[in-house]
PDB file of N, CA and C in Angstrom:
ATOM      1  N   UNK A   1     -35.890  -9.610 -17.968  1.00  0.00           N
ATOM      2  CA  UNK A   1     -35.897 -10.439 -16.775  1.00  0.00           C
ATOM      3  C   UNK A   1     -35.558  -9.587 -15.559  1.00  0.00           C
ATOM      4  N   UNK A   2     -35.853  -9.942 -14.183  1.00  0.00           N
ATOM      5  CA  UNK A   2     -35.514  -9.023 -13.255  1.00  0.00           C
ATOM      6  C   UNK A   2     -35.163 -10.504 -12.367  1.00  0.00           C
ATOM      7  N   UNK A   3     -34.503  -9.689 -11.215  1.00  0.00           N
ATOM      8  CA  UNK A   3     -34.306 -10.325 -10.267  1.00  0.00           C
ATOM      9  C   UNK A   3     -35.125 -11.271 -10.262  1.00  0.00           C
ATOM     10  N   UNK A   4     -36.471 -11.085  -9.352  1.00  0.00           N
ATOM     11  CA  UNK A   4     -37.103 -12.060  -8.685  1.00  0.00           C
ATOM     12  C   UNK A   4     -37.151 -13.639 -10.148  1.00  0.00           C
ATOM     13  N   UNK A   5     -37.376 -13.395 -11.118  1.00  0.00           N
ATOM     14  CA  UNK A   5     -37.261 -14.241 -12.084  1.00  0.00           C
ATOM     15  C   UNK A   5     -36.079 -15.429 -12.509  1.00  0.00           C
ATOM     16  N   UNK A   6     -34.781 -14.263 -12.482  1.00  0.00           N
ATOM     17  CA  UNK A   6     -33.870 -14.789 -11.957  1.00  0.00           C
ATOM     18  C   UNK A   6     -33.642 -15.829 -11.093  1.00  0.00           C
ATOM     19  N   UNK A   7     -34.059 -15.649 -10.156  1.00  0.00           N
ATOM     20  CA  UNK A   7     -33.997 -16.506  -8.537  1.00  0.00           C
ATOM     21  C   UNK A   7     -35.180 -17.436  -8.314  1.00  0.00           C
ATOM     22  N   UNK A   8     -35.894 -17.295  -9.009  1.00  0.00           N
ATOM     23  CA  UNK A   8     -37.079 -18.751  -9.299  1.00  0.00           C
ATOM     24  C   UNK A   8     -36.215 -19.792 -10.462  1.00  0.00           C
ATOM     25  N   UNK A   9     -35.502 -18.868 -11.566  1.00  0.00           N
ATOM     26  CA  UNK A   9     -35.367 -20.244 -12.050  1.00  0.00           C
ATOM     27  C   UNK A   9     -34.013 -20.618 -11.435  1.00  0.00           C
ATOM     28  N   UNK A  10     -33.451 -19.884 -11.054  1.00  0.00           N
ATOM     29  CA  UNK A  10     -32.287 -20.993  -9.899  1.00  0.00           C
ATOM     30  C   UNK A  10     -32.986 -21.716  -9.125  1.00  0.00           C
ATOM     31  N   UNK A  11     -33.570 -21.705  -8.281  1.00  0.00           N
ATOM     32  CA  UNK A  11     -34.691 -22.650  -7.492  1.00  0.00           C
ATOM     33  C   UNK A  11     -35.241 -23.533  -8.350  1.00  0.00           C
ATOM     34  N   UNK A  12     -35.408 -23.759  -9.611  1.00  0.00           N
ATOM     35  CA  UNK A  12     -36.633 -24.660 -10.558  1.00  0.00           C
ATOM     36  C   UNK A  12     -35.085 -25.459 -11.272  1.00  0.00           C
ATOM     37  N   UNK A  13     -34.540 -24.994 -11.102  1.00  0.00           N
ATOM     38  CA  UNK A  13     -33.145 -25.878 -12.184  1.00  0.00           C
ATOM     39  C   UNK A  13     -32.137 -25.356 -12.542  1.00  0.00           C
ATOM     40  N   UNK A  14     -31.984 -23.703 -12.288  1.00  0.00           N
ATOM     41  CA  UNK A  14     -31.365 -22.991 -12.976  1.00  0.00           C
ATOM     42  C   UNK A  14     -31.120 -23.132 -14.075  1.00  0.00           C
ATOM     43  N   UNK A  15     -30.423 -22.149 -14.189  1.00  0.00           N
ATOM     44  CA  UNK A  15     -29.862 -21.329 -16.043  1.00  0.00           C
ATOM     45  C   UNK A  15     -28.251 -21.846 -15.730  1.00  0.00           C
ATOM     46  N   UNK A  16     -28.020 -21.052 -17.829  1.00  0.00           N
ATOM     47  CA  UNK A  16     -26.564 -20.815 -17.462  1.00  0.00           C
ATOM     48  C   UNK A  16     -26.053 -19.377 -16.896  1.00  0.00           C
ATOM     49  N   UNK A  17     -27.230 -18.911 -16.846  1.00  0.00           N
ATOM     50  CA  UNK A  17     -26.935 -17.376 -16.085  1.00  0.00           C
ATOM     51  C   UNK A  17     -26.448 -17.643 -14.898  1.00  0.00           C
ATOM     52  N   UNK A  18     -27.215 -18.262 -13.867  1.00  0.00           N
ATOM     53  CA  UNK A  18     -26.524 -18.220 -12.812  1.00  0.00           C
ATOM     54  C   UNK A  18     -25.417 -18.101 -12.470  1.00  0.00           C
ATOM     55  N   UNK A  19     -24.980 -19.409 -12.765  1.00  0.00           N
ATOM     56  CA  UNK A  19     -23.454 -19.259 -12.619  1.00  0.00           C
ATOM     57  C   UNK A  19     -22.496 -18.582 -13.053  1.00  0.00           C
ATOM     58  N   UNK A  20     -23.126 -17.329 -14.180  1.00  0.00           N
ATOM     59  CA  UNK A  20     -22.103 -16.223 -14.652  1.00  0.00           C
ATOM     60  C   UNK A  20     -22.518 -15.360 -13.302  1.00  0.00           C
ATOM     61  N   UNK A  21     -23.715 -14.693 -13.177  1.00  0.00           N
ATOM     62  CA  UNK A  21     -24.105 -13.985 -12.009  1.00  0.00           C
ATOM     63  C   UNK A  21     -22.896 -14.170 -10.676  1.00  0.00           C
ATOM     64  N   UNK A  22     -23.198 -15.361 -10.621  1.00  0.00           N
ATOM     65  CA  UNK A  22     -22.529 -16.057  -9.208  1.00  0.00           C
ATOM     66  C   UNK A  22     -20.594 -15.540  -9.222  1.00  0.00           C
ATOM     67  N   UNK A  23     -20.297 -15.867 -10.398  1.00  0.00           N
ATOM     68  CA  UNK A  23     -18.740 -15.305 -10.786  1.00  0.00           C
ATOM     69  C   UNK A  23     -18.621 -13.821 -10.401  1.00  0.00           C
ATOM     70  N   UNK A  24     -19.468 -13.249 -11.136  1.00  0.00           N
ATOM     71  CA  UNK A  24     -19.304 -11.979 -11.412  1.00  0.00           C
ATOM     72  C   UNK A  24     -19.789 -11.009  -9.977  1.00  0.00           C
ATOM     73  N   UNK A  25     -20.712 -11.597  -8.997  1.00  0.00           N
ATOM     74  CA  UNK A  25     -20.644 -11.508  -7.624  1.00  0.00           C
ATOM     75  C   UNK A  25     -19.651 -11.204  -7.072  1.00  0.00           C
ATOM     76  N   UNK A  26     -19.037 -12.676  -7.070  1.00  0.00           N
ATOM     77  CA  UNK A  26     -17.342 -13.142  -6.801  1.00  0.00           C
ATOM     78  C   UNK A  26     -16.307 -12.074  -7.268  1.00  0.00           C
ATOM     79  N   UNK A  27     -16.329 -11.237  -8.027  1.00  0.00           N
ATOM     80  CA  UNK A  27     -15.509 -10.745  -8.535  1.00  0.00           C
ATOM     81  C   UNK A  27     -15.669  -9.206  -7.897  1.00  0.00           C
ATOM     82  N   UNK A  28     -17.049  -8.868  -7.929  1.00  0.00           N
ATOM     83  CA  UNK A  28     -17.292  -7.764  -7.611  1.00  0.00           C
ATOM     84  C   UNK A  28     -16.923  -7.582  -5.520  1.00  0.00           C
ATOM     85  N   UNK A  29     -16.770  -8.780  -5.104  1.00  0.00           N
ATOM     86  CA  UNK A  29     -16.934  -8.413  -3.529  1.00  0.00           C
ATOM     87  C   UNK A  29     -15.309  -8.653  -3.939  1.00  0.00           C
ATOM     88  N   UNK A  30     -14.205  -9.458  -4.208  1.00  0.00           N
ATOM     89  CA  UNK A  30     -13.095  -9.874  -4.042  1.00  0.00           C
ATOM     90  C   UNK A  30     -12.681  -8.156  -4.547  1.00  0.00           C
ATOM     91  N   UNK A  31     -13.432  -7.411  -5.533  1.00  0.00           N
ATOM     92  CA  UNK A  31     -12.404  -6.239  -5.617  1.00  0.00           C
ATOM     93  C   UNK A  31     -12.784  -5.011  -4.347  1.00  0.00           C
ATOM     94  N   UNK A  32     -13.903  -4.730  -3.507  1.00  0.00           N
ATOM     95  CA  UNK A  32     -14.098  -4.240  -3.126  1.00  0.00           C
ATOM     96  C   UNK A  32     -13.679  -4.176  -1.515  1.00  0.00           C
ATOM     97  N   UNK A  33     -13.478  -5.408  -1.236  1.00  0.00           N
ATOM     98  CA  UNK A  33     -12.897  -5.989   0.022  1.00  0.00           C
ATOM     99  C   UNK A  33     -10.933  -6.078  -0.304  1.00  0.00           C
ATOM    100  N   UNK A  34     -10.380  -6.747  -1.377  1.00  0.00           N
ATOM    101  CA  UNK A  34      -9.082  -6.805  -1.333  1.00  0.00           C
ATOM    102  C   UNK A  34      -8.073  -5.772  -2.142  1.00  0.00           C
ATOM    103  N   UNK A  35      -8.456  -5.375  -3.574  1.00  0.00           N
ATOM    104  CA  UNK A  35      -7.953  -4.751  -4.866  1.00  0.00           C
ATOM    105  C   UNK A  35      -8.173  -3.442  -3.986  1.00  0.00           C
ATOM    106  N   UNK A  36      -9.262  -2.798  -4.037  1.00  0.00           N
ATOM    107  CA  UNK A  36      -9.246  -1.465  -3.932  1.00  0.00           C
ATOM    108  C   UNK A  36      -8.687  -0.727  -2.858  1.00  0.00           C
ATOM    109  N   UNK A  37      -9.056  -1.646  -1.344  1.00  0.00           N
ATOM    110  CA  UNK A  37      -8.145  -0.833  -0.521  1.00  0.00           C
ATOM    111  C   UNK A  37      -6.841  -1.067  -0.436  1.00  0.00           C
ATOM    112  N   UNK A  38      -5.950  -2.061  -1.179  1.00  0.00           N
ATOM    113  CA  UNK A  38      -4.340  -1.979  -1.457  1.00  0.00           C
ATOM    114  C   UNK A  38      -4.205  -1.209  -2.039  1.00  0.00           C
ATOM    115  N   UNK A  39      -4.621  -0.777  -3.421  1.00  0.00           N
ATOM    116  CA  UNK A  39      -4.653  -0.148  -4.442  1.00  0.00           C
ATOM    117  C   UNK A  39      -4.680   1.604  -3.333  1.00  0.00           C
ATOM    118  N   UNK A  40      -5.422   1.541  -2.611  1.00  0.00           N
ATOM    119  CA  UNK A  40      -5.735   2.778  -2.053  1.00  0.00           C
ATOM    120  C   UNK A  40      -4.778   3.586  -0.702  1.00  0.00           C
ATOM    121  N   UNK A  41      -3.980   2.175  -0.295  1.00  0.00           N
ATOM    122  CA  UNK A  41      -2.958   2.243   0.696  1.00  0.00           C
ATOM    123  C   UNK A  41      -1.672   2.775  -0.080  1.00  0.00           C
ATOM    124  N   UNK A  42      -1.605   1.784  -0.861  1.00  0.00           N
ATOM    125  CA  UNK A  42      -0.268   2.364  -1.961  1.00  0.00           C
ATOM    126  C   UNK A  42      -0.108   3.819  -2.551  1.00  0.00           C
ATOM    127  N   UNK A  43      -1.388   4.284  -2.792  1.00  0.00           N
ATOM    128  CA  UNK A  43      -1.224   5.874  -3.429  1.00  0.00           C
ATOM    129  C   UNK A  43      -0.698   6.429  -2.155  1.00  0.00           C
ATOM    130  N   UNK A  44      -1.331   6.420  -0.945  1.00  0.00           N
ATOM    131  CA  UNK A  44      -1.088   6.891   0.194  1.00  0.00           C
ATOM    132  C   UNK A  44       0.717   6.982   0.442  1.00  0.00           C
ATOM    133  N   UNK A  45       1.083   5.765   0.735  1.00  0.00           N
ATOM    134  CA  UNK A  45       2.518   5.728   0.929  1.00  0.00           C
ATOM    135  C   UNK A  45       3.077   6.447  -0.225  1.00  0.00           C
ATOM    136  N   UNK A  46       2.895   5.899  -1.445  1.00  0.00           N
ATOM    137  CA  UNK A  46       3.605   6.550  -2.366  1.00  0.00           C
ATOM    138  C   UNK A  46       3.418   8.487  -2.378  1.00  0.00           C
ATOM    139  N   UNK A  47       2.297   9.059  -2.004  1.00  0.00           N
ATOM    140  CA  UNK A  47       2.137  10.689  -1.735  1.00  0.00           C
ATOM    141  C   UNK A  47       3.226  10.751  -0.346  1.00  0.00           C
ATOM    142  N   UNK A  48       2.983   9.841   0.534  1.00  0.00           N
ATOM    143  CA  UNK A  48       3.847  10.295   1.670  1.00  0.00           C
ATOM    144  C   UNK A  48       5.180  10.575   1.363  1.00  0.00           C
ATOM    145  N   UNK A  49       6.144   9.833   0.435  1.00  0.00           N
ATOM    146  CA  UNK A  49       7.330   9.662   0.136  1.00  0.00           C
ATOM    147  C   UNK A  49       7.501  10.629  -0.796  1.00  0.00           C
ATOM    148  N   UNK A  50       6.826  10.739  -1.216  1.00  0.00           N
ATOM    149  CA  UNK A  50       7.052  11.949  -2.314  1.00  0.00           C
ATOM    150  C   UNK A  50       7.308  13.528  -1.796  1.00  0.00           C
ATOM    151  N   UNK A  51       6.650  13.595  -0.302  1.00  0.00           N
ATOM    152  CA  UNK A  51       6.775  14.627   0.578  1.00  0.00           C
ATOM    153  C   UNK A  51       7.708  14.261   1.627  1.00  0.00           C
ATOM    154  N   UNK A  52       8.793  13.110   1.945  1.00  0.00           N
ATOM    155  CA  UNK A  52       9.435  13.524   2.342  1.00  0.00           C
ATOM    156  C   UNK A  52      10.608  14.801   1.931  1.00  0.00           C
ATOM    157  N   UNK A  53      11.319  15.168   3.048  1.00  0.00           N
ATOM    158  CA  UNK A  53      12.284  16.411   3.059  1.00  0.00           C
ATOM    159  C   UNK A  53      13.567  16.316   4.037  1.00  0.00           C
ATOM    160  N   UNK A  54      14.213  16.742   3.892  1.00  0.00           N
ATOM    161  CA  UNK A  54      15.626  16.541   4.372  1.00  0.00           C
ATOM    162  C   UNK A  54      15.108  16.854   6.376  1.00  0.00           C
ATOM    163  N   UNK A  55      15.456  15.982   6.886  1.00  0.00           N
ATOM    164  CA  UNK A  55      15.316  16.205   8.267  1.00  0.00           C
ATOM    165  C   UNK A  55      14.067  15.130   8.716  1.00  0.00           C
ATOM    166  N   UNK A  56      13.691  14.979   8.045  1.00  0.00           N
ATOM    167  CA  UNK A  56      12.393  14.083   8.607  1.00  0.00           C
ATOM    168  C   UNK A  56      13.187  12.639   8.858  1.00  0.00           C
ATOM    169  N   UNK A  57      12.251  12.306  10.284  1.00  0.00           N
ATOM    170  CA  UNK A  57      12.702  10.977  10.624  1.00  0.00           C
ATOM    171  C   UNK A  57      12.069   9.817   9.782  1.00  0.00           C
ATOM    172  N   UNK A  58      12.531   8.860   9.208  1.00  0.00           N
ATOM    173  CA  UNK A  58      12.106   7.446   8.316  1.00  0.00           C
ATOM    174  C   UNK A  58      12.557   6.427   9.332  1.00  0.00           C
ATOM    175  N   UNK A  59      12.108   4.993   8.578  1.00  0.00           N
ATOM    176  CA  UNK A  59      12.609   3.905   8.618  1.00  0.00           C
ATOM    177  C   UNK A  59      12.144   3.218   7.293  1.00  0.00           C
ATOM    178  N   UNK A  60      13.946   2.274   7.408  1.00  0.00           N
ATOM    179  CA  UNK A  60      13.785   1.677   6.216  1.00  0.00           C
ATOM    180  C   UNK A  60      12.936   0.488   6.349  1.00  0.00           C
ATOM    181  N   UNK A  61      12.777  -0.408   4.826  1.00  0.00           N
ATOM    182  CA  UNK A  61      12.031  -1.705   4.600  1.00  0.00           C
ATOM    183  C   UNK A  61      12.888  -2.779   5.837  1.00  0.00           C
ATOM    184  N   UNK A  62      14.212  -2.098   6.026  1.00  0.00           N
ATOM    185  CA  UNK A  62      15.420  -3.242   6.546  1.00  0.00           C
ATOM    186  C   UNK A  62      14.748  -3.109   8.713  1.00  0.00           C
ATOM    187  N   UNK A  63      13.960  -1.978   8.561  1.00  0.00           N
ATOM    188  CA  UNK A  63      13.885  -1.633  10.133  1.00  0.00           C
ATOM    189  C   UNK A  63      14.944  -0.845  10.657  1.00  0.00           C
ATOM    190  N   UNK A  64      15.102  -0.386   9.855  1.00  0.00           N
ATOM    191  CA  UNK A  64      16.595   0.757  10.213  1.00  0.00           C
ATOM    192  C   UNK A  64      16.026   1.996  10.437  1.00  0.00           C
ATOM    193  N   UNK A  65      16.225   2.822  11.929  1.00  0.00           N
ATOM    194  CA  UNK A  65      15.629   4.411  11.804  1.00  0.00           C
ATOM    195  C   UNK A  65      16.749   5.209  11.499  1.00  0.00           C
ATOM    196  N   UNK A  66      16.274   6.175  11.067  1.00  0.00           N
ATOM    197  CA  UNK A  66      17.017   7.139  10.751  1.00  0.00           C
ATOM    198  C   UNK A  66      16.343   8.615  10.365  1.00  0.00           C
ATOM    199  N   UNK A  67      17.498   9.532   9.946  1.00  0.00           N
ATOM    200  CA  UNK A  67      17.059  11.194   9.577  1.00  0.00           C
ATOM    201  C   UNK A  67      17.308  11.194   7.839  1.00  0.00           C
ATOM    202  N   UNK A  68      16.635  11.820   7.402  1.00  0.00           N
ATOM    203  CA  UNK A  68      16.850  11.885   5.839  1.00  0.00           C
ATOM    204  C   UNK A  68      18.253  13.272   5.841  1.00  0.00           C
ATOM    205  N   UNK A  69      18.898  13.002   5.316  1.00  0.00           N
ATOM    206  CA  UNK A  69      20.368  13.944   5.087  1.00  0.00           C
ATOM    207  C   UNK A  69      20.352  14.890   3.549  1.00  0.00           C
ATOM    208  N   UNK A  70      19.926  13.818   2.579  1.00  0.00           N
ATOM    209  CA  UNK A  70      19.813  14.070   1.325  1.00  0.00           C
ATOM    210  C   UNK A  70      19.032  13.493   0.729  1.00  0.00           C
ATOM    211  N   UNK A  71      18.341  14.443  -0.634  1.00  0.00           N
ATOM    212  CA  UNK A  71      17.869  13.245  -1.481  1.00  0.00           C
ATOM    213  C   UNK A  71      18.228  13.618  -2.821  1.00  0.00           C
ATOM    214  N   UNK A  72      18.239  12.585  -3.515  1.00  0.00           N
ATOM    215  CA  UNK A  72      18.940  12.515  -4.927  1.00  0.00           C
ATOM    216  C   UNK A  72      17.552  11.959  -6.175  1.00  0.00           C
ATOM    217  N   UNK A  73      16.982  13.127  -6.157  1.00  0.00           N
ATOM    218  CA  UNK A  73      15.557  12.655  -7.285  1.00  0.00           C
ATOM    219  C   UNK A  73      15.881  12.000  -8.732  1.00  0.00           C
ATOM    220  N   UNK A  74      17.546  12.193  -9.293  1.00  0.00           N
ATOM    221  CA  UNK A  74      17.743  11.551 -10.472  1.00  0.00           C
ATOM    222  C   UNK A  74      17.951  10.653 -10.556  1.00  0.00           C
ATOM    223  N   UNK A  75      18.780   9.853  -8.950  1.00  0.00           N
ATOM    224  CA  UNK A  75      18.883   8.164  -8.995  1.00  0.00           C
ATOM    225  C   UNK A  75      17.729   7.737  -8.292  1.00  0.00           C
ATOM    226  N   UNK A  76      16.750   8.438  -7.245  1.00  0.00           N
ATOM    227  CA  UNK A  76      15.784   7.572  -6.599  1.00  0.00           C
ATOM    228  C   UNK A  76      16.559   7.527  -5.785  1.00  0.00           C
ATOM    229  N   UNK A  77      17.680   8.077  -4.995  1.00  0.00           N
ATOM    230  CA  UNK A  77      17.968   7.782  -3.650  1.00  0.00           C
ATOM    231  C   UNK A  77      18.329   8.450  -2.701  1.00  0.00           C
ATOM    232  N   UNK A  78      18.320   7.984  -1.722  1.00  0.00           N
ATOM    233  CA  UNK A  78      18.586   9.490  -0.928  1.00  0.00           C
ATOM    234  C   UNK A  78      19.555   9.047   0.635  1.00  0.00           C
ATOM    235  N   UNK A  79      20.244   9.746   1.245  1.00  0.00           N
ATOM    236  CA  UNK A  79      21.189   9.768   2.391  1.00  0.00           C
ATOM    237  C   UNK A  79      20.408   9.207   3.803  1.00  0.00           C
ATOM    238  N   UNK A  80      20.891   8.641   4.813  1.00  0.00           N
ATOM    239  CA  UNK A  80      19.816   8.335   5.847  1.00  0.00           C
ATOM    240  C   UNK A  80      21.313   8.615   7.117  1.00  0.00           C
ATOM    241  N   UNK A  81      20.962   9.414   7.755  1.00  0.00           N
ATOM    242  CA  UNK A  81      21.737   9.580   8.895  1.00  0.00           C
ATOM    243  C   UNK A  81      21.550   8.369   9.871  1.00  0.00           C
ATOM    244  N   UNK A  82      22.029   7.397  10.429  1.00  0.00           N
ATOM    245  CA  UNK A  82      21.176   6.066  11.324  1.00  0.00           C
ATOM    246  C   UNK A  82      21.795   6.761  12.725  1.00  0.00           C
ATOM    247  N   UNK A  83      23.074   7.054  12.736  1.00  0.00           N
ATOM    248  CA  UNK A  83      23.798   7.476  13.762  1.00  0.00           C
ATOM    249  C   UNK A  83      24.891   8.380  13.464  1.00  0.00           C
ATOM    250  N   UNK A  84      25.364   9.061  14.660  1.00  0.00           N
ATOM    251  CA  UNK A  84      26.175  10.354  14.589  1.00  0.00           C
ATOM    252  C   UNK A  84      27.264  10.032  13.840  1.00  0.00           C
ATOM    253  N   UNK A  85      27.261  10.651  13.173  1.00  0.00           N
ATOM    254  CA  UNK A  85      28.923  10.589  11.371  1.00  0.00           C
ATOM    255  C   UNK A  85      28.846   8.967  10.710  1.00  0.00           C
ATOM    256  N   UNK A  86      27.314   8.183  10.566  1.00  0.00           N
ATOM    257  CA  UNK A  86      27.053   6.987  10.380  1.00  0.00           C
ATOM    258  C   UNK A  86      25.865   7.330   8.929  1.00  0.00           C
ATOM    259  N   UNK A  87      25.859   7.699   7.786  1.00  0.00           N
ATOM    260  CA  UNK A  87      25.489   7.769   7.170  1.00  0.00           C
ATOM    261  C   UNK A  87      24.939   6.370   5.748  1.00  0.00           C
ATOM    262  N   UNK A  88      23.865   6.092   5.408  1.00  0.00           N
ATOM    263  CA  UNK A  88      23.796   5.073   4.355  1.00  0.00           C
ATOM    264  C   UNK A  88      22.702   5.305   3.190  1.00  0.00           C
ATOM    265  N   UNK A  89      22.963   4.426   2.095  1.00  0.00           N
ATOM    266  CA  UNK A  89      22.519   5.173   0.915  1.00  0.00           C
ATOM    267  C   UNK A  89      21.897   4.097   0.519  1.00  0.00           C
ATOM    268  N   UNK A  90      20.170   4.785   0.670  1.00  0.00           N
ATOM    269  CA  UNK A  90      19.005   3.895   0.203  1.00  0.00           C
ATOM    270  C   UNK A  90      17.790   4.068  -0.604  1.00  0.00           C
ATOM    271  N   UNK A  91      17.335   3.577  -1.493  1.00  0.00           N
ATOM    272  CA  UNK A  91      16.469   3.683  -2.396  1.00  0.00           C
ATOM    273  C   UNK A  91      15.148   3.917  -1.721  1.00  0.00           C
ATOM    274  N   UNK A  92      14.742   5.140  -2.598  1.00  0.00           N
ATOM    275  CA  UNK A  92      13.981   5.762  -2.015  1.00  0.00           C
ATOM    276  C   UNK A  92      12.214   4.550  -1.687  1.00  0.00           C
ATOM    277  N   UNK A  93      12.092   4.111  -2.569  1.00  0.00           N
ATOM    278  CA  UNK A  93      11.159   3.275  -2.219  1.00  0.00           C
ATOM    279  C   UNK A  93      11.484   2.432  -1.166  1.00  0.00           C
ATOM    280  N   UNK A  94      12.422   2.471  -0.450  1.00  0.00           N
ATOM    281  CA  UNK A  94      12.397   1.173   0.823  1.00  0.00           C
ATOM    282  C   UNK A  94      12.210   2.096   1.687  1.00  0.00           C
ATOM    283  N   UNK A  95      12.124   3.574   1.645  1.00  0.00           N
ATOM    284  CA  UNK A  95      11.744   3.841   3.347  1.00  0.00           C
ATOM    285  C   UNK A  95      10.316   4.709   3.440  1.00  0.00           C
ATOM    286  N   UNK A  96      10.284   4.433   4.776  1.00  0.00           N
ATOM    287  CA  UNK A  96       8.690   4.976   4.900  1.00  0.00           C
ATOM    288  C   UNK A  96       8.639   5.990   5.764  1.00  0.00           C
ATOM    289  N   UNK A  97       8.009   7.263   6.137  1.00  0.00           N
ATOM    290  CA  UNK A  97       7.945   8.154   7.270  1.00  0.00           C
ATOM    291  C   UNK A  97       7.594   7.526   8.038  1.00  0.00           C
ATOM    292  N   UNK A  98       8.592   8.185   9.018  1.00  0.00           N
ATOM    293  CA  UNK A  98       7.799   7.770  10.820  1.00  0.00           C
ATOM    294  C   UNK A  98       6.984   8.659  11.359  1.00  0.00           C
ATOM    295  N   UNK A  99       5.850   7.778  11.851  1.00  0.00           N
ATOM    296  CA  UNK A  99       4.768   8.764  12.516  1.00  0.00           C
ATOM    297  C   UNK A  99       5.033   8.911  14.144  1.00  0.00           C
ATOM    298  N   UNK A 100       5.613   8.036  14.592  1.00  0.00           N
ATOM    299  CA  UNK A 100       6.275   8.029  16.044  1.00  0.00           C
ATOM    300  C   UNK A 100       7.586   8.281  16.015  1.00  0.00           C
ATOM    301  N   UNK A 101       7.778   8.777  17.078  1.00  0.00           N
ATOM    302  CA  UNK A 101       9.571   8.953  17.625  1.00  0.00           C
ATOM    303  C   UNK A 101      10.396   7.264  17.298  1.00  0.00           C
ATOM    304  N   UNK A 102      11.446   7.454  17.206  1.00  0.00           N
ATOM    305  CA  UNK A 102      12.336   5.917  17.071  1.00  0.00           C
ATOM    306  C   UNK A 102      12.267   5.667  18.554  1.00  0.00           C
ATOM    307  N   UNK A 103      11.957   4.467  19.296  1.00  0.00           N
ATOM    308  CA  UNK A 103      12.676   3.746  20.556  1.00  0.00           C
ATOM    309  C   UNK A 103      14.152   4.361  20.856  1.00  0.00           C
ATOM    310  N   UNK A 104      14.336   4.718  21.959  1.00  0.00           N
ATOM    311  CA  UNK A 104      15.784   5.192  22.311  1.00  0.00           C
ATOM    312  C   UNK A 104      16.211   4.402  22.976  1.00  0.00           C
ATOM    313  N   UNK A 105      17.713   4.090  23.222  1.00  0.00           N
ATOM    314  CA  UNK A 105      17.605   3.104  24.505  1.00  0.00           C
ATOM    315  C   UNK A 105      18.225   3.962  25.210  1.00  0.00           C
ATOM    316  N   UNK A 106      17.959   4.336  26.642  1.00  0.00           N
ATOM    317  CA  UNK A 106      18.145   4.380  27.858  1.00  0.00           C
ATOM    318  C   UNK A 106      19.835   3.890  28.580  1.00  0.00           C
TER     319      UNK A 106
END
């Protein structure tokens, strides 16, 4: 069977093909539009974090900026300088590199 055959007998009464076709459509645009580019954002962040290094500016999941001080690869966590002799201890998956400077206030 080919296409065009296909699509006459949907027009004449259809099959039970169709409506597998029609799913499997469905399935194929829902992964190409939603699954794959999350799927493709996440490796991203996750390579970024993996290259942070002591000195680089982050912010946490909480919106907290800060300087990385330390990191501790056997618990997953690492030191965050927020402010001068103000140090806090956060799991490495909640923070993300900053690509901009933090807001200063004035």
């Amino acid at each position: 069977m080919n296409l065009m055959t296909i699509l006459l007998q949907q027009q004449e009464g259809g099959s039970s093909w169709s409506g597998m076709l029609m799913i499997i459509a469905m399935v194929v645009v829902f992964y190409f539009f939603m699954i794959r580019p999350q799927s493709k954002k996440q490796k991203e962040i996750k390579k970024a974090r993996e290259a942070m290094q002591k000195g680089d500016k982050v912010v946490t999941a909480g919106g907290i900026f800060g300087t990385i001080q330390s990191i501790n690869d056997a618990t997953g966590t690492m030191m965050i300088e927020i402010a001068k002799g103000v140090d806090i201890k956060v799991s490495r998956e909640q923070v993300y590199p900053v690509t901009e400077s933090a807001p200063e206030k004035k």
